[in-house]
Protein backbone atom coordinates (compact mmCIF):
# COMPACT_ATOMS: atom_id res chain seq x y z
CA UNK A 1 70.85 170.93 -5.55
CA UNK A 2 72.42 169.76 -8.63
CA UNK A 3 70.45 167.50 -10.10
CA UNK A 4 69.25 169.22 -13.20
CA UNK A 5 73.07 169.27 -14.11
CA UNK A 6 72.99 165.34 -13.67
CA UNK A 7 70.02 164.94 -15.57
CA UNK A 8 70.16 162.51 -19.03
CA UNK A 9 69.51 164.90 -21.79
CA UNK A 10 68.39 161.93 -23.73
CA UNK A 11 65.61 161.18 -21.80
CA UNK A 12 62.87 159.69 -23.37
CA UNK A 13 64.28 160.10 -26.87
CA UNK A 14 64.54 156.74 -29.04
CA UNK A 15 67.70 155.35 -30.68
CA UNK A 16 68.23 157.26 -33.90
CA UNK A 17 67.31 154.01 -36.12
CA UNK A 18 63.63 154.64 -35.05
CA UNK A 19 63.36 158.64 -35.48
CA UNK A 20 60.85 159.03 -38.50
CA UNK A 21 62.29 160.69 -42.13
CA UNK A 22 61.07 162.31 -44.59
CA UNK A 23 59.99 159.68 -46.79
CA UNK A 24 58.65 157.28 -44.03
CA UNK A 25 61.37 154.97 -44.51
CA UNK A 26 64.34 154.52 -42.81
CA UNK A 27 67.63 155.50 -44.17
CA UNK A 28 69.49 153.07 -46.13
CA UNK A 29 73.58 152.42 -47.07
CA UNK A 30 73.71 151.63 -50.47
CA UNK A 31 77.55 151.15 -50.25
CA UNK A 32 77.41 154.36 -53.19
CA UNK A 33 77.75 157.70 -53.46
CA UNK A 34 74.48 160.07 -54.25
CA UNK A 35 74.50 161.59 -57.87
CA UNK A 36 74.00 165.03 -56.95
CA UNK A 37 74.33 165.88 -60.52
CA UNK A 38 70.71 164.84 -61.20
CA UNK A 39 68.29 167.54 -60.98
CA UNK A 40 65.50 167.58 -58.44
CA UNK A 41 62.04 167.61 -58.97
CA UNK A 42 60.10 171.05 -58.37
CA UNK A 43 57.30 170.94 -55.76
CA UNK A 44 55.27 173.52 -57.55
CA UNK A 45 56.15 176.16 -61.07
CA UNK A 46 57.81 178.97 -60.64
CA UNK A 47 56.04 182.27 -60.81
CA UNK A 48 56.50 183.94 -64.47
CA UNK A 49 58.19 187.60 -65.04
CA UNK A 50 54.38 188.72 -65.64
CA UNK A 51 52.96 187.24 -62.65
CA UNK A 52 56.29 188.63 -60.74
CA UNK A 53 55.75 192.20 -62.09
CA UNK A 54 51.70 192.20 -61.81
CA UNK A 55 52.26 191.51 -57.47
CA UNK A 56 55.12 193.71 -57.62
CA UNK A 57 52.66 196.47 -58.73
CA UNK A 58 49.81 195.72 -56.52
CA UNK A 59 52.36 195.98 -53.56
CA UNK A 60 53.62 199.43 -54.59
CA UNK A 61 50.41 200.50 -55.16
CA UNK A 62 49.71 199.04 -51.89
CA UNK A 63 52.49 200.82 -50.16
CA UNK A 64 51.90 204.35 -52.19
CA UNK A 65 48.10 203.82 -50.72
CA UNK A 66 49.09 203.57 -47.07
CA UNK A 67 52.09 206.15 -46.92
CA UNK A 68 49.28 208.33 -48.37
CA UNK A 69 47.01 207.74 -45.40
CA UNK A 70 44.58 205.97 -47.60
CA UNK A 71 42.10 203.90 -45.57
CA UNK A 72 40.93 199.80 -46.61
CA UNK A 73 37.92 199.82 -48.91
CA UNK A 74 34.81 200.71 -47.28
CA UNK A 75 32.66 197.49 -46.46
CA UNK A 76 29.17 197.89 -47.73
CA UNK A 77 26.20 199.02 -45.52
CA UNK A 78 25.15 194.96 -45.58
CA UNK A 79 28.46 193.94 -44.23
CA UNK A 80 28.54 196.62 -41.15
CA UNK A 81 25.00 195.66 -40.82
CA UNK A 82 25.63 192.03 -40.64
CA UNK A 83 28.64 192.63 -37.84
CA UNK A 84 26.59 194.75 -35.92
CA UNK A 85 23.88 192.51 -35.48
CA UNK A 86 26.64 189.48 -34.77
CA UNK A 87 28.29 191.72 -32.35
CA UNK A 88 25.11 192.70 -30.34
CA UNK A 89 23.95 189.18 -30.39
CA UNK A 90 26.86 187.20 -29.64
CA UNK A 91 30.14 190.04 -28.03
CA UNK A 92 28.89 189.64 -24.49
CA UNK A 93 28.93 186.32 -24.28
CA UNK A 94 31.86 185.61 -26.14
CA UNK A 95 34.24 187.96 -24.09
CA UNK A 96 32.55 186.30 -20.97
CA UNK A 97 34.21 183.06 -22.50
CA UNK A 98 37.29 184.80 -23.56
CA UNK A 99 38.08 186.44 -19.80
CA UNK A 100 37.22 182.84 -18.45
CA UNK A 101 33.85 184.14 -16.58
CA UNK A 102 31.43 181.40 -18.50
């Protein structure tokens, strides 16, 4: 009755010296401190004030466009066309594989 309060939380888990790190190596004691004074080395650049300020527009504009009501950019005729045809050829049977009724 209570055996789930008996149970080893641990189970299954290795000994911490073989749990994978970041680097693929395992953690070493250099008998030293680290220099956190050193600066680290960016992933990817920053954005720039103009790239910053160009999204910041678009999102306002964005924003101002739906508050208004505004609908998406109409697809072209080729495009409805195109999902029409993949809908009437292919939405029966992929719903029958979506509700599980293959």
């Amino acid at each position: 009755m209570l055996a789930a309060c008996t149970s080893n939380i641990n189970e299954g888990v290795g000994p911490p010296t073989t749990v994978p790190s970041l680097s693929g190596s395992a953690p070493q004691n250099t008998g030293t401190y680290p220099n956190l004074n050193i600066r680290p080395q960016v992933a990817a650049n920053q954005i720039t004030a103009e790239q910053r300020a160009s999204a910041g527009a678009r999102l306002n504009a964005a924003t101002q466009s739906a508050q208004r009501g505004a609908s998406t950019p109409a697809m072209s005729a080729q495009e409805q066309a195109r999902l029409k045809k993949l809908a009437d050829d292919k939405g029966a049977s992929v719903l029958a594989e979506i509700e599980g009724q293959q």
